[in-house]
PDB file of N, CA and C in Angstrom:
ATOM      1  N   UNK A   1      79.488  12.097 127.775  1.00  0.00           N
ATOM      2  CA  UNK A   1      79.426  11.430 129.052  1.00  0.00           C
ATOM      3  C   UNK A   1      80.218  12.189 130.109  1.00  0.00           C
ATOM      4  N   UNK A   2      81.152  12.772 129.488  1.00  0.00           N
ATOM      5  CA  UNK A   2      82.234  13.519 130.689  1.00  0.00           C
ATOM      6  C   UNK A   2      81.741  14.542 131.452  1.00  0.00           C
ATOM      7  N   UNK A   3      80.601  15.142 130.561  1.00  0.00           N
ATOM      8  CA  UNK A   3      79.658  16.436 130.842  1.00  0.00           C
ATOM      9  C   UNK A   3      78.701  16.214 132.075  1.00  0.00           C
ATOM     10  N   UNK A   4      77.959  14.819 131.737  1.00  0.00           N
ATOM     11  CA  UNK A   4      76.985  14.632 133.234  1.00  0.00           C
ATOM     12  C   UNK A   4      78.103  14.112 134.437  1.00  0.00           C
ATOM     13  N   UNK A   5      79.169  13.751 134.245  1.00  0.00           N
ATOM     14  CA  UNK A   5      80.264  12.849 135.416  1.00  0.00           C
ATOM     15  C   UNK A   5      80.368  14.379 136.020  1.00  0.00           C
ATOM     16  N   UNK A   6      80.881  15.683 135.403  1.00  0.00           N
ATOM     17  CA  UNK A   6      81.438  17.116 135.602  1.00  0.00           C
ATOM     18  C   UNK A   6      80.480  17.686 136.611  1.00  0.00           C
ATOM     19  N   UNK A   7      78.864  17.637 136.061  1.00  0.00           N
ATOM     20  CA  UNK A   7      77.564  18.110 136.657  1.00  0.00           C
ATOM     21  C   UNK A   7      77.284  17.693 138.062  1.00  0.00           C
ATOM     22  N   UNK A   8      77.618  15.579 137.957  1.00  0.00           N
ATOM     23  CA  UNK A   8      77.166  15.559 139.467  1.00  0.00           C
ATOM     24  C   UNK A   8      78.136  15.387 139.862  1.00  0.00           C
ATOM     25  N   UNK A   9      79.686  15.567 139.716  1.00  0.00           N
ATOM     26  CA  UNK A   9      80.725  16.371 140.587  1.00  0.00           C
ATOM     27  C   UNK A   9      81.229  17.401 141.123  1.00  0.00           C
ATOM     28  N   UNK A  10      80.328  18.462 140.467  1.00  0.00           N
ATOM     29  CA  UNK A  10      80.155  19.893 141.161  1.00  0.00           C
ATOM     30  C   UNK A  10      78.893  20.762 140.196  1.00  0.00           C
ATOM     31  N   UNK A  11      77.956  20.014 141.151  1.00  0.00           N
ATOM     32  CA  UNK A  11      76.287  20.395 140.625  1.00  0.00           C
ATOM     33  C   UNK A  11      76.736  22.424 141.085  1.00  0.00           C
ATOM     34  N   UNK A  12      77.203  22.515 142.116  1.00  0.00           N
ATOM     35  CA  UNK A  12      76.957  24.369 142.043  1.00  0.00           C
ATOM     36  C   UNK A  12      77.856  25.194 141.502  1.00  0.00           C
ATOM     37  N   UNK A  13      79.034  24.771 140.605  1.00  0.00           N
ATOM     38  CA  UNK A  13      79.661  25.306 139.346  1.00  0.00           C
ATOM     39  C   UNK A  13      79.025  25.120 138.085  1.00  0.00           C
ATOM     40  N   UNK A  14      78.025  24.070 137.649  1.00  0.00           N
ATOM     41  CA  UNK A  14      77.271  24.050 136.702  1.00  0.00           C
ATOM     42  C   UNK A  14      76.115  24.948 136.818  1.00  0.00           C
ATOM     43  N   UNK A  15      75.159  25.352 138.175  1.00  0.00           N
ATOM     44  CA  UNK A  15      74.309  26.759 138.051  1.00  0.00           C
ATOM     45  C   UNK A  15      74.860  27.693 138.179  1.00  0.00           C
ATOM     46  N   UNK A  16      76.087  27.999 138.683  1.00  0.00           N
ATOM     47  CA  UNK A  16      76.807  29.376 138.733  1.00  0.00           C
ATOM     48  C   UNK A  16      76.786  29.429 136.933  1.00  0.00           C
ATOM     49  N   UNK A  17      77.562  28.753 136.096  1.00  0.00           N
ATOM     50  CA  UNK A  17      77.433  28.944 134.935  1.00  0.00           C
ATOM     51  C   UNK A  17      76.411  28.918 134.479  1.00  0.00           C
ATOM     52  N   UNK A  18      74.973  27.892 134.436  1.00  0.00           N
ATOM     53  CA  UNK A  18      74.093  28.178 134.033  1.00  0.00           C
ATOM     54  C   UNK A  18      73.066  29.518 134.373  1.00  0.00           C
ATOM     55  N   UNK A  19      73.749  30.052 135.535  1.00  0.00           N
ATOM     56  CA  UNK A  19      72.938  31.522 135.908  1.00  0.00           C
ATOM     57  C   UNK A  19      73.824  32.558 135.072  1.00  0.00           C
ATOM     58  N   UNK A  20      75.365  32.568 134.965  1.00  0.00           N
ATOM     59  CA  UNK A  20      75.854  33.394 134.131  1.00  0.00           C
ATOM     60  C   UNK A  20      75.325  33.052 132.926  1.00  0.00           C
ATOM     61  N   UNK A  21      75.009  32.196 131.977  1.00  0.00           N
ATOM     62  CA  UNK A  21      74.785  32.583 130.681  1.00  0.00           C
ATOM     63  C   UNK A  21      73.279  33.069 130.644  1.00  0.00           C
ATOM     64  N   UNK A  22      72.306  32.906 131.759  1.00  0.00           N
ATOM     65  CA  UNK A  22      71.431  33.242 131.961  1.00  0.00           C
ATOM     66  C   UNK A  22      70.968  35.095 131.405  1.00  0.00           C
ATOM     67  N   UNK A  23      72.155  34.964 132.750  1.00  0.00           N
ATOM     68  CA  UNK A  23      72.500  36.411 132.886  1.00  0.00           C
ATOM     69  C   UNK A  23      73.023  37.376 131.916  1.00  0.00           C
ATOM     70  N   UNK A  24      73.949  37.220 131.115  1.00  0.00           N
ATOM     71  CA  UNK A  24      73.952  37.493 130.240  1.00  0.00           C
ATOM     72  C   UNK A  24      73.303  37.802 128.862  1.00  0.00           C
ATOM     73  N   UNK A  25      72.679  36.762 128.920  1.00  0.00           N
ATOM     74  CA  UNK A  25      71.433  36.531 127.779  1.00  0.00           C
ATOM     75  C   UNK A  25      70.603  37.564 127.905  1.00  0.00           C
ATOM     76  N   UNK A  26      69.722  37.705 129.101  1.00  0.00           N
ATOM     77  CA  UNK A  26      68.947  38.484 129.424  1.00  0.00           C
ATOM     78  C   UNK A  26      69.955  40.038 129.356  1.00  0.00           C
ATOM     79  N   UNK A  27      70.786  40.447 129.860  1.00  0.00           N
ATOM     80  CA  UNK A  27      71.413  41.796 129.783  1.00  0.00           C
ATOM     81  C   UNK A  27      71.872  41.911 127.824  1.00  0.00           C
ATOM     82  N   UNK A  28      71.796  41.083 127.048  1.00  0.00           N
ATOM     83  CA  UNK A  28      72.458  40.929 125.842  1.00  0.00           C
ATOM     84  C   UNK A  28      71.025  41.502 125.319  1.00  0.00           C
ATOM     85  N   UNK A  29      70.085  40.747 125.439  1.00  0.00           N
ATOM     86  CA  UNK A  29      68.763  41.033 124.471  1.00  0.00           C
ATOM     87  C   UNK A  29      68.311  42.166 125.384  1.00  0.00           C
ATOM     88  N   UNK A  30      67.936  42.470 126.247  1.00  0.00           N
ATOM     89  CA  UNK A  30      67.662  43.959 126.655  1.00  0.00           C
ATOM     90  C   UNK A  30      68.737  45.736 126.317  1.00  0.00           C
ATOM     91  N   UNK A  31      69.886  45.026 125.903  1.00  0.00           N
ATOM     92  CA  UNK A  31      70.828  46.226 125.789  1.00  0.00           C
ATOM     93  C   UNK A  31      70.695  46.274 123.932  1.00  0.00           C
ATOM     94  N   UNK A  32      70.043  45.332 123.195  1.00  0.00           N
ATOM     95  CA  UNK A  32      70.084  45.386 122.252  1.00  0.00           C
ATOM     96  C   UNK A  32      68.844  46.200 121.526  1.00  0.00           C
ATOM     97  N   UNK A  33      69.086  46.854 120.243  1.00  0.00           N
ATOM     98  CA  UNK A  33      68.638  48.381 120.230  1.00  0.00           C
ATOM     99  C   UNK A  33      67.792  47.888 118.660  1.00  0.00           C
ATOM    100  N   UNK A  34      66.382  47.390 118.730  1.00  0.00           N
ATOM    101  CA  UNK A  34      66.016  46.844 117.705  1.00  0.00           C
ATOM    102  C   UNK A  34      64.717  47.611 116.976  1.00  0.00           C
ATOM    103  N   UNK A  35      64.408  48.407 116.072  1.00  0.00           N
ATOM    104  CA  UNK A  35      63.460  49.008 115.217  1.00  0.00           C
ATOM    105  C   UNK A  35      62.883  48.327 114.330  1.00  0.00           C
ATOM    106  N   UNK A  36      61.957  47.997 115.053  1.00  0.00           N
ATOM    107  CA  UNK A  36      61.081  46.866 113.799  1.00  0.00           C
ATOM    108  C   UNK A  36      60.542  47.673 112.491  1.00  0.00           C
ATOM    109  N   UNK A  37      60.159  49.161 112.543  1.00  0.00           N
ATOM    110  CA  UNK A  37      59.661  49.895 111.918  1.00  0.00           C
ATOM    111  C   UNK A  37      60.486  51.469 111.873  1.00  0.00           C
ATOM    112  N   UNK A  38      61.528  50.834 111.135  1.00  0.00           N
ATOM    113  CA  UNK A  38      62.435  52.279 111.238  1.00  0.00           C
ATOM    114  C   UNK A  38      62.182  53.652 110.539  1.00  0.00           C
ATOM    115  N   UNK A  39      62.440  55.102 110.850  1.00  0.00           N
ATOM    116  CA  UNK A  39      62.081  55.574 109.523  1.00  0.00           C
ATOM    117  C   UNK A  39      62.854  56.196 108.677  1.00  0.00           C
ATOM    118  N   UNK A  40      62.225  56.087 107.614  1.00  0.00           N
ATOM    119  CA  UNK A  40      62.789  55.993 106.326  1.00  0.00           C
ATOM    120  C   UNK A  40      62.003  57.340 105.666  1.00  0.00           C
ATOM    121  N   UNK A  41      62.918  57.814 105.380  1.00  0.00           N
ATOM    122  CA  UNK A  41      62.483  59.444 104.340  1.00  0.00           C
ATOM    123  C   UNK A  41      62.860  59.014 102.715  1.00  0.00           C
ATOM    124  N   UNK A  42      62.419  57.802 102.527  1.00  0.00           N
ATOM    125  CA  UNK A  42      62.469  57.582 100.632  1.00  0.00           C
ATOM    126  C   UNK A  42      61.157  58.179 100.605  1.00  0.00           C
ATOM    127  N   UNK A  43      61.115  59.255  99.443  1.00  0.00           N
ATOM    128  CA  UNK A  43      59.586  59.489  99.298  1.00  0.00           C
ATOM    129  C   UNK A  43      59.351  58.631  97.554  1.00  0.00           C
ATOM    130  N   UNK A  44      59.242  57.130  98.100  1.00  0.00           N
ATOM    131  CA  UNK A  44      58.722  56.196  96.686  1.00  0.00           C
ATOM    132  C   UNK A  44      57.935  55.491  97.352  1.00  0.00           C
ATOM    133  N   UNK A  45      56.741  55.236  96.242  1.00  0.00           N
ATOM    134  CA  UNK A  45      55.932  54.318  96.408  1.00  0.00           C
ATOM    135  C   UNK A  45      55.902  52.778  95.412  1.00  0.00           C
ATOM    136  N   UNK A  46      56.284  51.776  95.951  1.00  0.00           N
ATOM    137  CA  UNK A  46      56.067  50.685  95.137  1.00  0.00           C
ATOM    138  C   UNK A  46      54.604  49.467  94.939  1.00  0.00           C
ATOM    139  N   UNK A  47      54.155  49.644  93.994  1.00  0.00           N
ATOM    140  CA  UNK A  47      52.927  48.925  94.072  1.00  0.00           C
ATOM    141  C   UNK A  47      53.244  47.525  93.111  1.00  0.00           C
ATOM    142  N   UNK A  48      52.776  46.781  93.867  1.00  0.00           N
ATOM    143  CA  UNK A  48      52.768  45.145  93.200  1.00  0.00           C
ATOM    144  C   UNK A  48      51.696  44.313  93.026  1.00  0.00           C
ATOM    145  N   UNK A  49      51.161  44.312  91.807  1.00  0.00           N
ATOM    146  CA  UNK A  49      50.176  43.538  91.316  1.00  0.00           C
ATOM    147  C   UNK A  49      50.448  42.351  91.337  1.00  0.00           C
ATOM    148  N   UNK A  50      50.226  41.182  91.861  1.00  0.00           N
ATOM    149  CA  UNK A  50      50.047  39.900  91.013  1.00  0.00           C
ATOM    150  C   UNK A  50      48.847  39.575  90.255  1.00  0.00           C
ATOM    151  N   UNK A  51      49.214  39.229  89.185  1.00  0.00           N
ATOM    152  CA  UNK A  51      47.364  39.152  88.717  1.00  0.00           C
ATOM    153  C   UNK A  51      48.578  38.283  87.358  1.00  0.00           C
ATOM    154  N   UNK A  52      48.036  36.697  87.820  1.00  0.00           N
ATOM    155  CA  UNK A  52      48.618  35.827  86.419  1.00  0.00           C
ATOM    156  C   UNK A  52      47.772  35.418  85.427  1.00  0.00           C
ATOM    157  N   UNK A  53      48.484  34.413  84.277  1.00  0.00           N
ATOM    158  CA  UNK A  53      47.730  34.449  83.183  1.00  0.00           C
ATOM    159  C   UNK A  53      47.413  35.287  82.053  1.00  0.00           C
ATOM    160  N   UNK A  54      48.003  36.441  82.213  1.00  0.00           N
ATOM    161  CA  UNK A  54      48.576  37.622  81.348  1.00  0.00           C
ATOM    162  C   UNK A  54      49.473  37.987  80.900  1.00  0.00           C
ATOM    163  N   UNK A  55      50.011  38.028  79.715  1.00  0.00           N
ATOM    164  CA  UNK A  55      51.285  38.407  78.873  1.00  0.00           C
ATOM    165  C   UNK A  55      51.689  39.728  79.497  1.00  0.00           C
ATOM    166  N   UNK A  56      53.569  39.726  79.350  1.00  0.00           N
ATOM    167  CA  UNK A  56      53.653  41.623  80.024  1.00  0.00           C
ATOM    168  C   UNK A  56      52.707  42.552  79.233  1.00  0.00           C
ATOM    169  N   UNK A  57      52.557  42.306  77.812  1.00  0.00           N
ATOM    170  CA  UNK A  57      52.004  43.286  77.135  1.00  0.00           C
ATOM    171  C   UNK A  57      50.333  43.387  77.415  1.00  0.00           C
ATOM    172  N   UNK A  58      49.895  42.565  77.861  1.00  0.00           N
ATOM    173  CA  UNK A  58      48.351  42.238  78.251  1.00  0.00           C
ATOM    174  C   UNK A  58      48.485  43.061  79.563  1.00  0.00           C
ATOM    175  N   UNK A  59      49.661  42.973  80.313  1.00  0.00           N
ATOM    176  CA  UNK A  59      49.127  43.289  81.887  1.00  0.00           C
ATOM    177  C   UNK A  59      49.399  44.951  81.903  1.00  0.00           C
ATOM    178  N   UNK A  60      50.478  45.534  80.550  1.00  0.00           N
ATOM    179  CA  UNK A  60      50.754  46.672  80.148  1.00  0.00           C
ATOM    180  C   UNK A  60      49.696  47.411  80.194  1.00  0.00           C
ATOM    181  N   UNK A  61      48.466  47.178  79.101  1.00  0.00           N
ATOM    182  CA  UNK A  61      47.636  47.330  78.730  1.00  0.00           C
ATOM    183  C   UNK A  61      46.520  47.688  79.677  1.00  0.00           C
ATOM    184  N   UNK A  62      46.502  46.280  80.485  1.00  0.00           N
ATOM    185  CA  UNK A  62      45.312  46.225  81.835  1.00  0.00           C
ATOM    186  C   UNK A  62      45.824  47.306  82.949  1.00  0.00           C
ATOM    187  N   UNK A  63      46.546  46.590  83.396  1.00  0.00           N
ATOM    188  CA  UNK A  63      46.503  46.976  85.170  1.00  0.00           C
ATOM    189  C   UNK A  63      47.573  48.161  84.809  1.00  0.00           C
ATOM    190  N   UNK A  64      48.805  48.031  84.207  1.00  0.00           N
ATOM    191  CA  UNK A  64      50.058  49.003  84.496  1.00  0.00           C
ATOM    192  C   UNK A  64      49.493  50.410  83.862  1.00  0.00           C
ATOM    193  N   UNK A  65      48.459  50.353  82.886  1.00  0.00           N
ATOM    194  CA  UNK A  65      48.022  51.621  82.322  1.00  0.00           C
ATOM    195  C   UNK A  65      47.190  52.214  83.337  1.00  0.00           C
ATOM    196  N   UNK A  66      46.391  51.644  83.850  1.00  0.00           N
ATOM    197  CA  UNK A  66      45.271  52.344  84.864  1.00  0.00           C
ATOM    198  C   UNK A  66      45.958  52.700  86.313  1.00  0.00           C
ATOM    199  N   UNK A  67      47.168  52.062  86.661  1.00  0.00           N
ATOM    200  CA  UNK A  67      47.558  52.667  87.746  1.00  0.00           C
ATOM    201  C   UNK A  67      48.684  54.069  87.275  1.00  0.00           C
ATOM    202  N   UNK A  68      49.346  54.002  86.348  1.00  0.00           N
ATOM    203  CA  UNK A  68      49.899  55.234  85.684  1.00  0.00           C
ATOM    204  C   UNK A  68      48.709  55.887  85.786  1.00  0.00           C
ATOM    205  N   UNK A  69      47.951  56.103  85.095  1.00  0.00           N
ATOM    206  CA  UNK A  69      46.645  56.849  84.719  1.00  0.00           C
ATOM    207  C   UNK A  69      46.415  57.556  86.238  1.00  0.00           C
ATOM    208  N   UNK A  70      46.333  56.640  87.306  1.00  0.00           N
ATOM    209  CA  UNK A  70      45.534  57.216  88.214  1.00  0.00           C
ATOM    210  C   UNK A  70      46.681  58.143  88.825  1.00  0.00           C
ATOM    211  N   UNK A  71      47.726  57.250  89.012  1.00  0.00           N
ATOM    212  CA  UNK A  71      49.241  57.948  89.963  1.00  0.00           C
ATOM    213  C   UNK A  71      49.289  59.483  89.316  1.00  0.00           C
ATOM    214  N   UNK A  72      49.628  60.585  88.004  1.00  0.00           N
ATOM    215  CA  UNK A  72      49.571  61.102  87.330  1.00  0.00           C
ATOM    216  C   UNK A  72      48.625  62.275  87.754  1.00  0.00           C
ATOM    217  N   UNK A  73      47.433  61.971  88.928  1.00  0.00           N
ATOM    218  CA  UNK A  73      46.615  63.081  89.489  1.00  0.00           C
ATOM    219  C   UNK A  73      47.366  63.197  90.887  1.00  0.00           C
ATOM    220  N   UNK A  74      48.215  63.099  91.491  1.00  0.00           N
ATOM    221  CA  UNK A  74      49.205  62.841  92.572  1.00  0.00           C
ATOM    222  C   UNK A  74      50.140  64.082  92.411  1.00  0.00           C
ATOM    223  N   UNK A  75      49.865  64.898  93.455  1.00  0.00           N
ATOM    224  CA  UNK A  75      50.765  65.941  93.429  1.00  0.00           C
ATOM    225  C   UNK A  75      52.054  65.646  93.875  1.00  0.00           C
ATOM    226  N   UNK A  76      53.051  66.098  93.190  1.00  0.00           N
ATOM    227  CA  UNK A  76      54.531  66.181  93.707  1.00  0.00           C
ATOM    228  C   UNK A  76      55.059  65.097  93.338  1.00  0.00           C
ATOM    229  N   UNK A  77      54.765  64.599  92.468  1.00  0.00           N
ATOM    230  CA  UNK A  77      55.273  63.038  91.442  1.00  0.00           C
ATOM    231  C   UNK A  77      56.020  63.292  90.999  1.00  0.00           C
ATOM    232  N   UNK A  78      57.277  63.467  90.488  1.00  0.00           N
ATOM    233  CA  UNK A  78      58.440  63.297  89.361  1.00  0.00           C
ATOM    234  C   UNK A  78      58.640  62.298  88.599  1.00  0.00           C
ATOM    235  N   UNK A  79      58.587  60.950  89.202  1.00  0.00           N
ATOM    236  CA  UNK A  79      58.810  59.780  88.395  1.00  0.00           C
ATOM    237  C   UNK A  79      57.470  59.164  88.635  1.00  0.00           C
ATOM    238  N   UNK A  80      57.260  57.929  87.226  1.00  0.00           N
ATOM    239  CA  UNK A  80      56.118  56.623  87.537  1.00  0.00           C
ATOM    240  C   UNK A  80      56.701  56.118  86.480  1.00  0.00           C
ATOM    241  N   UNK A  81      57.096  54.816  87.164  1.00  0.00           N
ATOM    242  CA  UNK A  81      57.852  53.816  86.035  1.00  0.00           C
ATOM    243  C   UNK A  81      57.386  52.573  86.351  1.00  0.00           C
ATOM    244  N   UNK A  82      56.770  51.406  85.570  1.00  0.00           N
ATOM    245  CA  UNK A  82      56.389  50.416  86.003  1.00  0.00           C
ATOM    246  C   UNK A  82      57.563  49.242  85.027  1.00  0.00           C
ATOM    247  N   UNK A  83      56.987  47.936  85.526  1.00  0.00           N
ATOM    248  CA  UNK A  83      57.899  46.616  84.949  1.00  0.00           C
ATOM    249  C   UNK A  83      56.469  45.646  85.408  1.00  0.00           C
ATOM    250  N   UNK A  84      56.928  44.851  83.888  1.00  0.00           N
ATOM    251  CA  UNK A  84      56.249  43.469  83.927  1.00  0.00           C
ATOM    252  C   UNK A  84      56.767  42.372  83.834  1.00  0.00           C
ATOM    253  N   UNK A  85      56.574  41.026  84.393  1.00  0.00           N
ATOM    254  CA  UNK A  85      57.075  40.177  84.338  1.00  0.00           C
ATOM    255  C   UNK A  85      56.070  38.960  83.473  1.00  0.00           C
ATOM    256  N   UNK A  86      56.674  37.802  83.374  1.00  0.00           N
ATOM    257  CA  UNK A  86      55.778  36.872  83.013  1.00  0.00           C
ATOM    258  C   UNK A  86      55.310  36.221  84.275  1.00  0.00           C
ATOM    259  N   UNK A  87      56.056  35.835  85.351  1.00  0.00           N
ATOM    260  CA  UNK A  87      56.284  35.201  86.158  1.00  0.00           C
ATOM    261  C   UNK A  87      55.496  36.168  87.638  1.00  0.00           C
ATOM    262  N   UNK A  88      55.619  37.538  87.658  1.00  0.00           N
ATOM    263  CA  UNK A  88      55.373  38.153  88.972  1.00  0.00           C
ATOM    264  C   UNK A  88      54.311  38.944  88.325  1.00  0.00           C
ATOM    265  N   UNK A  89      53.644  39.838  87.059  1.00  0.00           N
ATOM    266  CA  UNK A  89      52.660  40.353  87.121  1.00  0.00           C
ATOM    267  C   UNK A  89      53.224  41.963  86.578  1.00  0.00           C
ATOM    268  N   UNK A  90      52.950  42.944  87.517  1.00  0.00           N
ATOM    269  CA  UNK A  90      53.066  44.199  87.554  1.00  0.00           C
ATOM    270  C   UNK A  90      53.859  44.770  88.981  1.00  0.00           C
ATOM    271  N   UNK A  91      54.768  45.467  88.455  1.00  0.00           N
ATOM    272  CA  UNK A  91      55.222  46.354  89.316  1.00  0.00           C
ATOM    273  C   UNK A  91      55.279  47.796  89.191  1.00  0.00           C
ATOM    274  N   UNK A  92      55.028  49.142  89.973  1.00  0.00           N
ATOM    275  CA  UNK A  92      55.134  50.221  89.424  1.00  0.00           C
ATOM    276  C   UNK A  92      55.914  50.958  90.612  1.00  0.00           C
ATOM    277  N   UNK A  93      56.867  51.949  90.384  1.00  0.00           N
ATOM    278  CA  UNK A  93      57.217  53.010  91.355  1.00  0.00           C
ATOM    279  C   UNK A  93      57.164  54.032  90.977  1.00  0.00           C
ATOM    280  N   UNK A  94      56.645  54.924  91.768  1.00  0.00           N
ATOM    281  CA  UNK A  94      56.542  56.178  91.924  1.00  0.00           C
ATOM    282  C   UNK A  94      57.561  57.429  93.114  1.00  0.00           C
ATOM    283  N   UNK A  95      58.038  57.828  92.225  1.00  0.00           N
ATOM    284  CA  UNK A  95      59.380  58.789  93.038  1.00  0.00           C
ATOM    285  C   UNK A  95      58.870  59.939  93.438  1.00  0.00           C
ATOM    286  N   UNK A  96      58.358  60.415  94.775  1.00  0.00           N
ATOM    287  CA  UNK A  96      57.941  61.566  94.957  1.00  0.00           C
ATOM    288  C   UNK A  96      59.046  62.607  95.369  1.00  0.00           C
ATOM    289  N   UNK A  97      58.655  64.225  95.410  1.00  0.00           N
ATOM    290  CA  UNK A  97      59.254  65.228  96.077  1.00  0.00           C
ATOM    291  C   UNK A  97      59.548  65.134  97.307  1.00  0.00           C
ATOM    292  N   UNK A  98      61.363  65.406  97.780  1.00  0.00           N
ATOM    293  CA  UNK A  98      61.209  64.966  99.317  1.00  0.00           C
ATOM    294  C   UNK A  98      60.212  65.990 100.516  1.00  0.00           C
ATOM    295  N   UNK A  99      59.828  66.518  99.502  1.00  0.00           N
ATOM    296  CA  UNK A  99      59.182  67.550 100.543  1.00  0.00           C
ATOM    297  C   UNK A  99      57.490  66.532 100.901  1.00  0.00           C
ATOM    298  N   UNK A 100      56.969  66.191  99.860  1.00  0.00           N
ATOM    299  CA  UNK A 100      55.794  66.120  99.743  1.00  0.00           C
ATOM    300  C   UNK A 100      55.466  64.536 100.333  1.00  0.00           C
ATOM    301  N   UNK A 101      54.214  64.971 101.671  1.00  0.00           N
ATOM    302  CA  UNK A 101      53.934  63.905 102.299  1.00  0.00           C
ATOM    303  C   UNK A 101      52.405  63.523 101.856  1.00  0.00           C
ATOM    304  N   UNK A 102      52.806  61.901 101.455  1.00  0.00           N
ATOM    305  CA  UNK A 102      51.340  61.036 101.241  1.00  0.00           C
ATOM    306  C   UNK A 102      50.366  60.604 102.373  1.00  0.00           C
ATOM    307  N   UNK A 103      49.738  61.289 102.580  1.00  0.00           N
ATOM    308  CA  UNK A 103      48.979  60.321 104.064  1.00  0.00           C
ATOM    309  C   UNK A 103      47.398  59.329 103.677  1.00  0.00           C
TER     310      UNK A 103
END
């Protein structure tokens, strides 16, 4: 209550402040330095299957063998390591050469 008594007892100290935080705001989010899409020189690739209803050793078998299989014709590969879950499916990464670009 003390807040509206303050307002209509000096309505043009309440827009002076409401133009300073204004003001501010606006100079705060414009001076601020934001990269939605930064870059990043990891040369890994992570691929994520979900595909449920399959044991790890079933999804081993299915999906994690055929994407090894394929990754493996990929020049400049060093690593391909995958993981299965019960719960998430297939995951695989692949660690490339920092030299070598995927396009």
């Amino acid at each position: 209550m003390w807040l509206i008594r303050l307002a209509l007892r000096r309505p043009i100290t309440i827009m002076v402040i409401v133009a300073a935080i204004a003001l501010s705001s606006i100079l705060a989010v414009m001076r601020t330095r934001v990269d939605i899409f930064p870059t990043l020189d990891l040369p890994v690739i992570y691929v994520a299957q979900p595909y449920g209803g399959m044991s790890p050793q079933q999804m081993e078998g299915f999906l994690s063998y055929y994407y090894e299989y394929h990754f493996l014709y990929i020049n400049g590969l060093t690593l391909c390591d995958s993981f299965r879950r019960w719960d998430f499916a297939s995951g695989l990464s692949s660690l490339f050469k920092s030299i070598t670009y995927v396009v």
